[in-house]
Structures are given as C-alpha cells and as structure tokens.
PDB file of N, CA and C in Angstrom:
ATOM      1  N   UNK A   1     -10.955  -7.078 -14.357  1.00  0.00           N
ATOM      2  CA  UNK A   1     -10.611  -5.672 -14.506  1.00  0.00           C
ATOM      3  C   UNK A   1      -9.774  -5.204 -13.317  1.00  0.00           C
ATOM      4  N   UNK A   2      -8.708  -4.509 -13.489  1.00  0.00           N
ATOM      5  CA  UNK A   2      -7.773  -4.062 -12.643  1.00  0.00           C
ATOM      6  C   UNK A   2      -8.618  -3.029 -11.750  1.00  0.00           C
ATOM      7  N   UNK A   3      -8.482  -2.724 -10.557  1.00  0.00           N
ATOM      8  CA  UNK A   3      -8.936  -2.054  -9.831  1.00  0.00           C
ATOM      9  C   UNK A   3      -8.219  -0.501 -10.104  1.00  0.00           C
ATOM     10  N   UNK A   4      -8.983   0.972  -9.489  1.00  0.00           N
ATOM     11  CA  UNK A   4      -8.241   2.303 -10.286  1.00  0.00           C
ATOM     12  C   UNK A   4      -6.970   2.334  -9.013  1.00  0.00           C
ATOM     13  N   UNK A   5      -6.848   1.967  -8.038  1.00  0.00           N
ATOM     14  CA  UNK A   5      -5.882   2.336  -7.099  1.00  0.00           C
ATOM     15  C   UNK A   5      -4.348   1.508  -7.724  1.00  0.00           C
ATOM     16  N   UNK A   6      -4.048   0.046  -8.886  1.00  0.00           N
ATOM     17  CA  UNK A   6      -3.271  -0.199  -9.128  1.00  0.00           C
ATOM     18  C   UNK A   6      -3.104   0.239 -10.306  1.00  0.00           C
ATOM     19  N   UNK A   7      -1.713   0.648 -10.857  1.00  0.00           N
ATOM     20  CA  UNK A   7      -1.652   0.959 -12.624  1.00  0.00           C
ATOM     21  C   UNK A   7      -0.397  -0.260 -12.947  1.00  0.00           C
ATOM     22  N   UNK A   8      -0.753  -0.927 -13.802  1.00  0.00           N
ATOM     23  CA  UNK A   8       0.751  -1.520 -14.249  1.00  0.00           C
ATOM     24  C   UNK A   8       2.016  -0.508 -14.882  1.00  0.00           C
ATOM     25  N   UNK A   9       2.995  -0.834 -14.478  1.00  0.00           N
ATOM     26  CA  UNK A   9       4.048   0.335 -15.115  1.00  0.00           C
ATOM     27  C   UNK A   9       5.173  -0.984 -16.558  1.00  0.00           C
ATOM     28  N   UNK A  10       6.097   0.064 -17.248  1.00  0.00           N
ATOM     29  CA  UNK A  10       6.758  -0.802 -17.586  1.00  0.00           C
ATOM     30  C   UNK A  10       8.287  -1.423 -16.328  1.00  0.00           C
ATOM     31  N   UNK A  11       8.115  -0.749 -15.208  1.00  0.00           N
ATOM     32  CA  UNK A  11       8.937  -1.218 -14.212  1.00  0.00           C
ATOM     33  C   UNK A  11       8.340  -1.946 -13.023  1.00  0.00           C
ATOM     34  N   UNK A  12       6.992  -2.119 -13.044  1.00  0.00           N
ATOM     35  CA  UNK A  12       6.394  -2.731 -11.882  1.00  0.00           C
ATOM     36  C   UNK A  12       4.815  -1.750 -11.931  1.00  0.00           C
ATOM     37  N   UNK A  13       4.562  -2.369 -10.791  1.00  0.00           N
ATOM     38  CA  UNK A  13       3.020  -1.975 -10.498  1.00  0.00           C
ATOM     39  C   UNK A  13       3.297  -1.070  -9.580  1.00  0.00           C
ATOM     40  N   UNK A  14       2.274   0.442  -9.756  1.00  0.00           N
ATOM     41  CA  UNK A  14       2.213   1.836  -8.700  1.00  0.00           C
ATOM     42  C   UNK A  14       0.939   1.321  -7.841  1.00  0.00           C
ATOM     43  N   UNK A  15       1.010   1.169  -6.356  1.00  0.00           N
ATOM     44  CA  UNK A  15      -0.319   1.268  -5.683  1.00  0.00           C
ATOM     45  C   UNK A  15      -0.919   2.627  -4.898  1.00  0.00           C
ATOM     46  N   UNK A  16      -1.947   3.332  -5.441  1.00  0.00           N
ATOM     47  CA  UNK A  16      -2.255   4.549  -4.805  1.00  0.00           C
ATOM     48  C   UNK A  16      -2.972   4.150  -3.545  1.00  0.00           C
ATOM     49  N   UNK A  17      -2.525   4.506  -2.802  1.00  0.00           N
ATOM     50  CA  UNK A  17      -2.931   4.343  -1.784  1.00  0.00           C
ATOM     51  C   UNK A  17      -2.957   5.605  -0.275  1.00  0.00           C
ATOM     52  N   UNK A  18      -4.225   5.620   0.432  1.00  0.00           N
ATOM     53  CA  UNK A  18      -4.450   6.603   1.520  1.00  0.00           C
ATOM     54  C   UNK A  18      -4.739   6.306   2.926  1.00  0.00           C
ATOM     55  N   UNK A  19      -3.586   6.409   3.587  1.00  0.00           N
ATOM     56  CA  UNK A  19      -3.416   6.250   5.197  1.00  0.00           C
ATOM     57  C   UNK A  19      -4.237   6.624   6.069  1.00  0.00           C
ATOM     58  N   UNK A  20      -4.359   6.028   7.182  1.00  0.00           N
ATOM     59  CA  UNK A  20      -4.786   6.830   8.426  1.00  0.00           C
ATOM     60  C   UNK A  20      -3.928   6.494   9.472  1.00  0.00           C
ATOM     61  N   UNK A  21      -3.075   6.948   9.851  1.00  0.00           N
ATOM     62  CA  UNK A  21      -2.183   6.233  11.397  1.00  0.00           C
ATOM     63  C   UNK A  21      -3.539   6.993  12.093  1.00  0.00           C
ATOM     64  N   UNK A  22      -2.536   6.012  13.043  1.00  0.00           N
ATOM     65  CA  UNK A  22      -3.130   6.190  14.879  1.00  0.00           C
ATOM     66  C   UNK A  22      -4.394   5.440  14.942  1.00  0.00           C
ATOM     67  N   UNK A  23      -4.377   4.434  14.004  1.00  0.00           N
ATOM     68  CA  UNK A  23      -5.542   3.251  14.204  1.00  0.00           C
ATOM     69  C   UNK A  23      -5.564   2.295  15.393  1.00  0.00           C
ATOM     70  N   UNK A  24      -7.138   1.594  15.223  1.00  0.00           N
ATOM     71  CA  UNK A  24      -6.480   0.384  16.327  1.00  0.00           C
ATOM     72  C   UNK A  24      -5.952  -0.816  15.737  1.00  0.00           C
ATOM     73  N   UNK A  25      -6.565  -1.218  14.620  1.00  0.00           N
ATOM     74  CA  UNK A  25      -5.824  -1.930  13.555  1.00  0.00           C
ATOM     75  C   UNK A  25      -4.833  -1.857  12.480  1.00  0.00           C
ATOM     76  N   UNK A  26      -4.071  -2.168  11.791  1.00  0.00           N
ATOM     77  CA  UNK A  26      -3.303  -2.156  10.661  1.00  0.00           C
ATOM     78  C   UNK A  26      -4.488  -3.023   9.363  1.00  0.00           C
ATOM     79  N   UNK A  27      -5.004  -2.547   8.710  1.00  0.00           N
ATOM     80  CA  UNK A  27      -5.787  -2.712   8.007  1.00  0.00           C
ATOM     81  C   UNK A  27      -6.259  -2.323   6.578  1.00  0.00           C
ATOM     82  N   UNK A  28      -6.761  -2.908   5.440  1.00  0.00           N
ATOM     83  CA  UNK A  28      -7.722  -2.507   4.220  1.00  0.00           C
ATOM     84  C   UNK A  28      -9.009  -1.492   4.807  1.00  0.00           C
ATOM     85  N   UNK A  29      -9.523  -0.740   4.826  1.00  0.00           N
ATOM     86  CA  UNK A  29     -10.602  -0.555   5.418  1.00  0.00           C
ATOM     87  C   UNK A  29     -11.486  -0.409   3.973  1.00  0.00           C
ATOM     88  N   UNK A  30     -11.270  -0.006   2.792  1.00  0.00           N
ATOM     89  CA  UNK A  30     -12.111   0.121   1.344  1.00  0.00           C
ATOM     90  C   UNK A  30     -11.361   1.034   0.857  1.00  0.00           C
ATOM     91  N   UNK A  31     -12.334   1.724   0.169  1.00  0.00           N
ATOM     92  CA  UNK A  31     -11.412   2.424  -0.900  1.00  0.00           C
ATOM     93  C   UNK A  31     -12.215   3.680  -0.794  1.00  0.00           C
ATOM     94  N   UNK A  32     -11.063   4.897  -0.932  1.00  0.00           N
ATOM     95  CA  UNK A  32     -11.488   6.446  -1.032  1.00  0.00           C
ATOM     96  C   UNK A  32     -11.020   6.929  -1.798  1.00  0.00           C
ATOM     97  N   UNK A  33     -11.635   7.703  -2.458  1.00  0.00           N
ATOM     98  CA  UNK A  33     -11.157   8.272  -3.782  1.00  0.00           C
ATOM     99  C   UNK A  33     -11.143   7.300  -4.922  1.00  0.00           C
ATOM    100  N   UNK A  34      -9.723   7.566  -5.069  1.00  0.00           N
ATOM    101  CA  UNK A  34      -9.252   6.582  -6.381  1.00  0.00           C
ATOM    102  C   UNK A  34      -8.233   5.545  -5.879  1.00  0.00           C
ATOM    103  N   UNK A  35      -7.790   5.763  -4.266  1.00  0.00           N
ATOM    104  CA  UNK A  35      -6.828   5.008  -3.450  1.00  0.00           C
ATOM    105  C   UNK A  35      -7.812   4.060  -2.891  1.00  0.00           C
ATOM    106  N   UNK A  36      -6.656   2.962  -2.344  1.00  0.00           N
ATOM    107  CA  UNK A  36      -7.095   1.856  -1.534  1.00  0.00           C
ATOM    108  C   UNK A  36      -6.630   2.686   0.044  1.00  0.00           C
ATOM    109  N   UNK A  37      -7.927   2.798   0.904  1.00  0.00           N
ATOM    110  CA  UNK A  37      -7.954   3.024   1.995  1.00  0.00           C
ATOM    111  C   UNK A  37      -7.153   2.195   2.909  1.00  0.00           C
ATOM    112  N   UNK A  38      -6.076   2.441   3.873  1.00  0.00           N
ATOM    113  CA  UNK A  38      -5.572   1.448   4.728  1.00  0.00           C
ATOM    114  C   UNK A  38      -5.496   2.480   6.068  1.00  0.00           C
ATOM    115  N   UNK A  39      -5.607   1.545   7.348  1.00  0.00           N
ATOM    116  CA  UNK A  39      -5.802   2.411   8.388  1.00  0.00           C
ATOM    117  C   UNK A  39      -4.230   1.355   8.826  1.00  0.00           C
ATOM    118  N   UNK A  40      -3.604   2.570  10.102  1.00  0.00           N
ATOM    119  CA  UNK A  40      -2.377   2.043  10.309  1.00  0.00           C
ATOM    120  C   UNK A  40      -2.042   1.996  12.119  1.00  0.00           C
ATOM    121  N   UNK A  41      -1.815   0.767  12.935  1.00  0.00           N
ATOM    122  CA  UNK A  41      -1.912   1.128  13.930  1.00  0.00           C
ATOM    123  C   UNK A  41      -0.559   2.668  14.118  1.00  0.00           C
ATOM    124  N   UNK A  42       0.345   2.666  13.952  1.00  0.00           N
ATOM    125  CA  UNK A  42       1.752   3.481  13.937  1.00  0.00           C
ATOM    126  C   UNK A  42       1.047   4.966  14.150  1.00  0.00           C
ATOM    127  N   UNK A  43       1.611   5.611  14.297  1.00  0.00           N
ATOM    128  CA  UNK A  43       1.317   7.254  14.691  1.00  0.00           C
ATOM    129  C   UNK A  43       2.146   8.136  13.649  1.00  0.00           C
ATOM    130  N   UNK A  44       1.267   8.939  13.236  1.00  0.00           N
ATOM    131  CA  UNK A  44       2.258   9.904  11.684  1.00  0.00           C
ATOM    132  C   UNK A  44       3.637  10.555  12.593  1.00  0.00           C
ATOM    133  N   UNK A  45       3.968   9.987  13.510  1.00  0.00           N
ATOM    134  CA  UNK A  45       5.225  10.502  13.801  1.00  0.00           C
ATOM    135  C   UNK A  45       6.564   9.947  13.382  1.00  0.00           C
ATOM    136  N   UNK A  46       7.673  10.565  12.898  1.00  0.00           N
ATOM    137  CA  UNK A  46       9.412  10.219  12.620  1.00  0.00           C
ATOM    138  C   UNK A  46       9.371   8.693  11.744  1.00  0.00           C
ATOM    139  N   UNK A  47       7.940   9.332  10.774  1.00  0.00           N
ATOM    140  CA  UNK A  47       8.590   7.427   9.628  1.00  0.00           C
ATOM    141  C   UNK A  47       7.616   6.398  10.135  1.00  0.00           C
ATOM    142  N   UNK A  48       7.477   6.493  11.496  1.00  0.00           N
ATOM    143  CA  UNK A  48       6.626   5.271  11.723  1.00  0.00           C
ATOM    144  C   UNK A  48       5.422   4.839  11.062  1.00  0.00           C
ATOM    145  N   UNK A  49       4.416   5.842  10.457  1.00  0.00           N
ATOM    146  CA  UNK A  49       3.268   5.176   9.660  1.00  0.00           C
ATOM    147  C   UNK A  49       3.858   4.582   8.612  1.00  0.00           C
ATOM    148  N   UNK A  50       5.112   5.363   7.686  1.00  0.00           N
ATOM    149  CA  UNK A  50       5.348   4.717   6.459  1.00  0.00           C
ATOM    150  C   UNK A  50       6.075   3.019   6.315  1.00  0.00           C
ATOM    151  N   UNK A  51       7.269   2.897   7.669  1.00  0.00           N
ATOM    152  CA  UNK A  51       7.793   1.840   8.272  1.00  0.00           C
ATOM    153  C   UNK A  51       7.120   0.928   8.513  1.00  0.00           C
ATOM    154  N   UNK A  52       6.083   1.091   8.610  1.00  0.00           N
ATOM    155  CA  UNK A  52       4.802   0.562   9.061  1.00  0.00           C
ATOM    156  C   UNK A  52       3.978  -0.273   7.520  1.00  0.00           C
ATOM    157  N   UNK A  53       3.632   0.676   7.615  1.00  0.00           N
ATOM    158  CA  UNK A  53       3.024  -0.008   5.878  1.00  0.00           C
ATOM    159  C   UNK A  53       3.760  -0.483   4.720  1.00  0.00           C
ATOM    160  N   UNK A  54       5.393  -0.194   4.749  1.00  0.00           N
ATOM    161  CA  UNK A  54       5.878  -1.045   3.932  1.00  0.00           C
ATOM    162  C   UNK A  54       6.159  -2.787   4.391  1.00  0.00           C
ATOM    163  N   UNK A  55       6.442  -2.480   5.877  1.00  0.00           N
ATOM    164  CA  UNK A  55       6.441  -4.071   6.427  1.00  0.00           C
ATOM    165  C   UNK A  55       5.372  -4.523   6.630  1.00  0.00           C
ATOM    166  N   UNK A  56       4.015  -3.957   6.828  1.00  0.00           N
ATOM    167  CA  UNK A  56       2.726  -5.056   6.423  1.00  0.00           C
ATOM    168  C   UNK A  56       2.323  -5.118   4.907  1.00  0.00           C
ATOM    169  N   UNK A  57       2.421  -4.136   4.269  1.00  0.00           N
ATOM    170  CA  UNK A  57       2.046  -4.736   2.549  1.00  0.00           C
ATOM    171  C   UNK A  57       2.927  -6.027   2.485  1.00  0.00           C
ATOM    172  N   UNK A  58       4.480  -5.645   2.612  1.00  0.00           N
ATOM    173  CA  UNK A  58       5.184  -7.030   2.531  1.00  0.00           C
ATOM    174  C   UNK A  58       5.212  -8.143   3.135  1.00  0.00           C
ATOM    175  N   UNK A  59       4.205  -8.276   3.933  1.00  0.00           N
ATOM    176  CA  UNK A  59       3.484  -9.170   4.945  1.00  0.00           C
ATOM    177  C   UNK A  59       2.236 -10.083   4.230  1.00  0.00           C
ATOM    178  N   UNK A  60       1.967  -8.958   3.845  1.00  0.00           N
ATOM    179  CA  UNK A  60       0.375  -9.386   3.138  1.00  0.00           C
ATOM    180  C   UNK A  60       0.397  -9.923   1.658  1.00  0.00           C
ATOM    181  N   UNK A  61       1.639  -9.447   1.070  1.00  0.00           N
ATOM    182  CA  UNK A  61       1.557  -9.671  -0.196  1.00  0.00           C
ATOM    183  C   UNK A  61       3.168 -10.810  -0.840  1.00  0.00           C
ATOM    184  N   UNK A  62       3.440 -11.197   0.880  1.00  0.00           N
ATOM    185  CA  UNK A  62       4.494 -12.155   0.931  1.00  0.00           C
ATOM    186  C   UNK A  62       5.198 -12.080  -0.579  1.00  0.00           C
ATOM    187  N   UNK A  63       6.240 -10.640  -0.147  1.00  0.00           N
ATOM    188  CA  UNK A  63       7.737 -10.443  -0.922  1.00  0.00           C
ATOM    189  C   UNK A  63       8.367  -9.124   0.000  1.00  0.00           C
ATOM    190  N   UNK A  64       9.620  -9.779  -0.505  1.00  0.00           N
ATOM    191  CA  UNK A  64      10.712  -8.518   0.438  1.00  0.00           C
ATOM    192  C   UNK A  64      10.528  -7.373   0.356  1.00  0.00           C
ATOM    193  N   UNK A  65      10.545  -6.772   1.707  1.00  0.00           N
ATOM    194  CA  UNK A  65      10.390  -5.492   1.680  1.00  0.00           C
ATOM    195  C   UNK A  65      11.288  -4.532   0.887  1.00  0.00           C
ATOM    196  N   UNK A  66      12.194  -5.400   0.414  1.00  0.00           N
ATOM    197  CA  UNK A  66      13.133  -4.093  -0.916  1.00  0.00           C
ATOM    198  C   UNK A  66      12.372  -4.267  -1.995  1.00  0.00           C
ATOM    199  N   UNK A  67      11.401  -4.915  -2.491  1.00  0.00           N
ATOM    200  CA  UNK A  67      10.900  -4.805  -3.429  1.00  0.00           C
ATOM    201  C   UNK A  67       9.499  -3.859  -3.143  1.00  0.00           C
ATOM    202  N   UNK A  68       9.308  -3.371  -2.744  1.00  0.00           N
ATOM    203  CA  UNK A  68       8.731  -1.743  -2.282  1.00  0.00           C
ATOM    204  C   UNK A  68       9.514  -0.632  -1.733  1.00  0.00           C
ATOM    205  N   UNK A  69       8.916   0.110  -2.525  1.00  0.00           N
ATOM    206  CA  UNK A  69       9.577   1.253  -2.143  1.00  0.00           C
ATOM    207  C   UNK A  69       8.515   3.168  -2.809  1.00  0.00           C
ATOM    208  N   UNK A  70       8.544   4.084  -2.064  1.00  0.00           N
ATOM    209  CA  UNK A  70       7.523   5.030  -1.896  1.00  0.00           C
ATOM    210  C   UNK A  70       8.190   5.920  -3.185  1.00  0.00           C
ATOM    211  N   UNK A  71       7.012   6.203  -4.068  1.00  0.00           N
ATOM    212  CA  UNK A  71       7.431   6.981  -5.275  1.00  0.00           C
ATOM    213  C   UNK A  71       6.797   8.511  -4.783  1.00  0.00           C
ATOM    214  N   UNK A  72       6.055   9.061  -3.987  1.00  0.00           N
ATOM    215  CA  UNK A  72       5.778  10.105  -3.637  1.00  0.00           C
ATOM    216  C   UNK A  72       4.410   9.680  -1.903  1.00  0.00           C
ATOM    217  N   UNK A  73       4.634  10.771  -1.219  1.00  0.00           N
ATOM    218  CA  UNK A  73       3.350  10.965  -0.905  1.00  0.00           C
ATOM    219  C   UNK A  73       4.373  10.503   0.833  1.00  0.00           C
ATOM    220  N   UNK A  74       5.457  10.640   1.118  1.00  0.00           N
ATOM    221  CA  UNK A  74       5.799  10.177   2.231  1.00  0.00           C
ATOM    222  C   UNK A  74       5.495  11.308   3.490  1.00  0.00           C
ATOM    223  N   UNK A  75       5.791  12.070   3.221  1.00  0.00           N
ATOM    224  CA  UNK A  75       4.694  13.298   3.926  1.00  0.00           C
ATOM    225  C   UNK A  75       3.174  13.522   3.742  1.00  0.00           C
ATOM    226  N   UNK A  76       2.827  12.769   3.551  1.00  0.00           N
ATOM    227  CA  UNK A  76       1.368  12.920   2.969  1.00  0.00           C
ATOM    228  C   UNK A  76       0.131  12.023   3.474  1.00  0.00           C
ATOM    229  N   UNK A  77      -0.597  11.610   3.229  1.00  0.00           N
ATOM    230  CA  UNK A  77      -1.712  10.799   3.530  1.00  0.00           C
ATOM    231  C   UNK A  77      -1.953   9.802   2.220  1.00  0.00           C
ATOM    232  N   UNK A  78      -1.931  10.627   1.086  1.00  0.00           N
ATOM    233  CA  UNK A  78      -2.029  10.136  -0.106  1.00  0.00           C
ATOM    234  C   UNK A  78      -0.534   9.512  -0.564  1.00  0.00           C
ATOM    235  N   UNK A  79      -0.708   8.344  -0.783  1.00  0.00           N
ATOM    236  CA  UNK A  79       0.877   7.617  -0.778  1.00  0.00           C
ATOM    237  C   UNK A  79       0.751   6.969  -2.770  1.00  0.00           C
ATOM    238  N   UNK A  80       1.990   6.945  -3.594  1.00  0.00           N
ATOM    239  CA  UNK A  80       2.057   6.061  -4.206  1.00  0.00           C
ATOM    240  C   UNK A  80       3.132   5.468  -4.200  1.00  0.00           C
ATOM    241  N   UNK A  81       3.108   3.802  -3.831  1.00  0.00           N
ATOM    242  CA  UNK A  81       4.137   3.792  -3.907  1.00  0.00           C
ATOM    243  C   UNK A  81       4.022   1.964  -5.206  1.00  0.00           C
ATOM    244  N   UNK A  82       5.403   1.852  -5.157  1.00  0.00           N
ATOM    245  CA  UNK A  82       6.102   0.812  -6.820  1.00  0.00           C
ATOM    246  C   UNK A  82       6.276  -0.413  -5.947  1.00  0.00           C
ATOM    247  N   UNK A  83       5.841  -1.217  -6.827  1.00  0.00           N
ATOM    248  CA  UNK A  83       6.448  -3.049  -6.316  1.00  0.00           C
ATOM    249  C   UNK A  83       7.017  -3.794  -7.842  1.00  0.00           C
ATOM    250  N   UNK A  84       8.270  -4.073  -6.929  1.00  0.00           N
ATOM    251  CA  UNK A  84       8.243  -4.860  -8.750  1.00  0.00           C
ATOM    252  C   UNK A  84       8.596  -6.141  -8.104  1.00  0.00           C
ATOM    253  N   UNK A  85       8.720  -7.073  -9.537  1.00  0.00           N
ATOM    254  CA  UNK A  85       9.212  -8.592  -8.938  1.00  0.00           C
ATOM    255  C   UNK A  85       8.216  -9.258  -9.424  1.00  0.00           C
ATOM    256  N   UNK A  86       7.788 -10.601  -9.325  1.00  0.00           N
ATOM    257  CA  UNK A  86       6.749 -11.596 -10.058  1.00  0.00           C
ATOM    258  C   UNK A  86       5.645 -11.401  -9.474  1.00  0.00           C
ATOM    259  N   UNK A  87       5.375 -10.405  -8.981  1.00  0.00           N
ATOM    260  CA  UNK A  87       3.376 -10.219  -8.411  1.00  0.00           C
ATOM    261  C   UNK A  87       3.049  -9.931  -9.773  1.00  0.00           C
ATOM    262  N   UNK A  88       1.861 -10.167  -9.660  1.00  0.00           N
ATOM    263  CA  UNK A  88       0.614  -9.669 -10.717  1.00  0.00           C
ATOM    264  C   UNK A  88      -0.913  -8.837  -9.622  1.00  0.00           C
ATOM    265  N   UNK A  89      -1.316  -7.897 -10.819  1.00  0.00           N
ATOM    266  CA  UNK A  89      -1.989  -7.192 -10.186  1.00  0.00           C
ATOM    267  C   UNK A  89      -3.195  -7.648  -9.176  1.00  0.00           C
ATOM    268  N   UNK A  90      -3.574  -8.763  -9.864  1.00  0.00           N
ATOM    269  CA  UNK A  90      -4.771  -9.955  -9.867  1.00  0.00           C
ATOM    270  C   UNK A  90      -4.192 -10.518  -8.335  1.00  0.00           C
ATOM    271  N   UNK A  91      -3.195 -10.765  -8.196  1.00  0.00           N
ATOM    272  CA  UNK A  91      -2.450 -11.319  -6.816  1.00  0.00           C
ATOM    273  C   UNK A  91      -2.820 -10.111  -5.652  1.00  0.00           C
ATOM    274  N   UNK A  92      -2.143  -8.803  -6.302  1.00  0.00           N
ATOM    275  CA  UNK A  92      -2.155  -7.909  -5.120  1.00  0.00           C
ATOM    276  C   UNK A  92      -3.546  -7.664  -4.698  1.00  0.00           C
ATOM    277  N   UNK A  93      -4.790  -7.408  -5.322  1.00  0.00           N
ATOM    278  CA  UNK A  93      -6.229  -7.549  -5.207  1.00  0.00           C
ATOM    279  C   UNK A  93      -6.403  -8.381  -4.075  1.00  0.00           C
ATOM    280  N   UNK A  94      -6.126  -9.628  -4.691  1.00  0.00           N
ATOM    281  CA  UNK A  94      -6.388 -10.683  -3.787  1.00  0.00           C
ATOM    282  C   UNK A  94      -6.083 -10.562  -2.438  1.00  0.00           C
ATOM    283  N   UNK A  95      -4.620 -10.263  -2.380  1.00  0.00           N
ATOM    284  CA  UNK A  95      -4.083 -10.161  -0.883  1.00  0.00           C
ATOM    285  C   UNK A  95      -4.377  -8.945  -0.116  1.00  0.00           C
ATOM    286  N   UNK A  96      -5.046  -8.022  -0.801  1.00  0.00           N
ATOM    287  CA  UNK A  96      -5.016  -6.521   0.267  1.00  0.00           C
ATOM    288  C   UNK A  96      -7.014  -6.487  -0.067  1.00  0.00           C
ATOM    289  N   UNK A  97      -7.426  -6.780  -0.616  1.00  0.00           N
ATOM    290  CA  UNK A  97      -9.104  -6.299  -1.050  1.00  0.00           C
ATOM    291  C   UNK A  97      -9.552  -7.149  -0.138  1.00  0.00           C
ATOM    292  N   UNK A  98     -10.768  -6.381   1.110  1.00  0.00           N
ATOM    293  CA  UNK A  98     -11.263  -7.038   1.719  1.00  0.00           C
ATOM    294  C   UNK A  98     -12.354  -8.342   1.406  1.00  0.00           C
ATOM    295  N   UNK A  99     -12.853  -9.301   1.989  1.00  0.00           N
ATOM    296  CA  UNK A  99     -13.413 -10.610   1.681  1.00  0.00           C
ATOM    297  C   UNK A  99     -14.856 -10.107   2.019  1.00  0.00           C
TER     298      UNK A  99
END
C-alpha cells in the first residue's frame, strides 16, 4: 500500500512533504500529518532550505536533480513537490522511510 504523503500522478509522483530547517541533521524524522516529516540542516533563509532538499532527495533517491522540481509550498513548511522519470513509489518508500 502506497503511503498518504505519495500520490501517483499521470505525469509522475507528488511527494507531500513538511520541513524543519535549522536542524542538526538533514533527515526523515516520520511523518506529520499527511506529509513525510524531513528536518533540514539549511536555515529558512534566501532558498537555502528548499536548495537543500532538492539536492538530498536527489541524493537519496539517486536521480537528477532536474527531475524534481516544487509544485507549491516554497514559502511554506508544507512542500509538494513532482518527480518524474523511472522511480516507482515502492522505490521512493524505500529510500526516504526510516529503517
């Protein structure tokens, strides 16, 4: 069963997801709400939390960072953002859901 923070789209997969900069880690920490919780070392200042979390998802979920990109929430805490390309949802689980 797909987890509620991913939806499949007909253009790719949306991940809801909710920040915390000014962490000591870059991290999964669980899940709040209906988002996957991630804490971010970066500081909500000039881009850096979001700069931030698009180059570690694409870290974690080994594919180019142009294949993410933020569908709302870039001012925000509450982020969704689109991946397209040959992931499957079952993959992204794997690589971001803590062990």
């Amino acid at each position: 069963m797909t987890p509620t923070w991913i939806k499949q789209t007909p253009t790719g997969i949306v991940l809801s997801i909710y920040c915390q900069p000014g962490a000591k880690l870059t991290k999964v920490v669980g899940l709040f709400d209906t988002c996957l919780k991630i804490s971010l070392q970066a500081p909500a200042v000039e881009n850096q939390a979001n700069e931030m979390l698009l180059a570690w998802l694409s870290k974690q979920l080994k594919i180019p960072q142009k294949q993410i990109q933020f569908i709302s929430g870039q001012n925000s805490r509450k982020k969704r953002i689109e991946i397209w390309g040959s992931i499957t949802p079952e993959q992204i689980t794997q690589a971001l859901m803590p062990k």
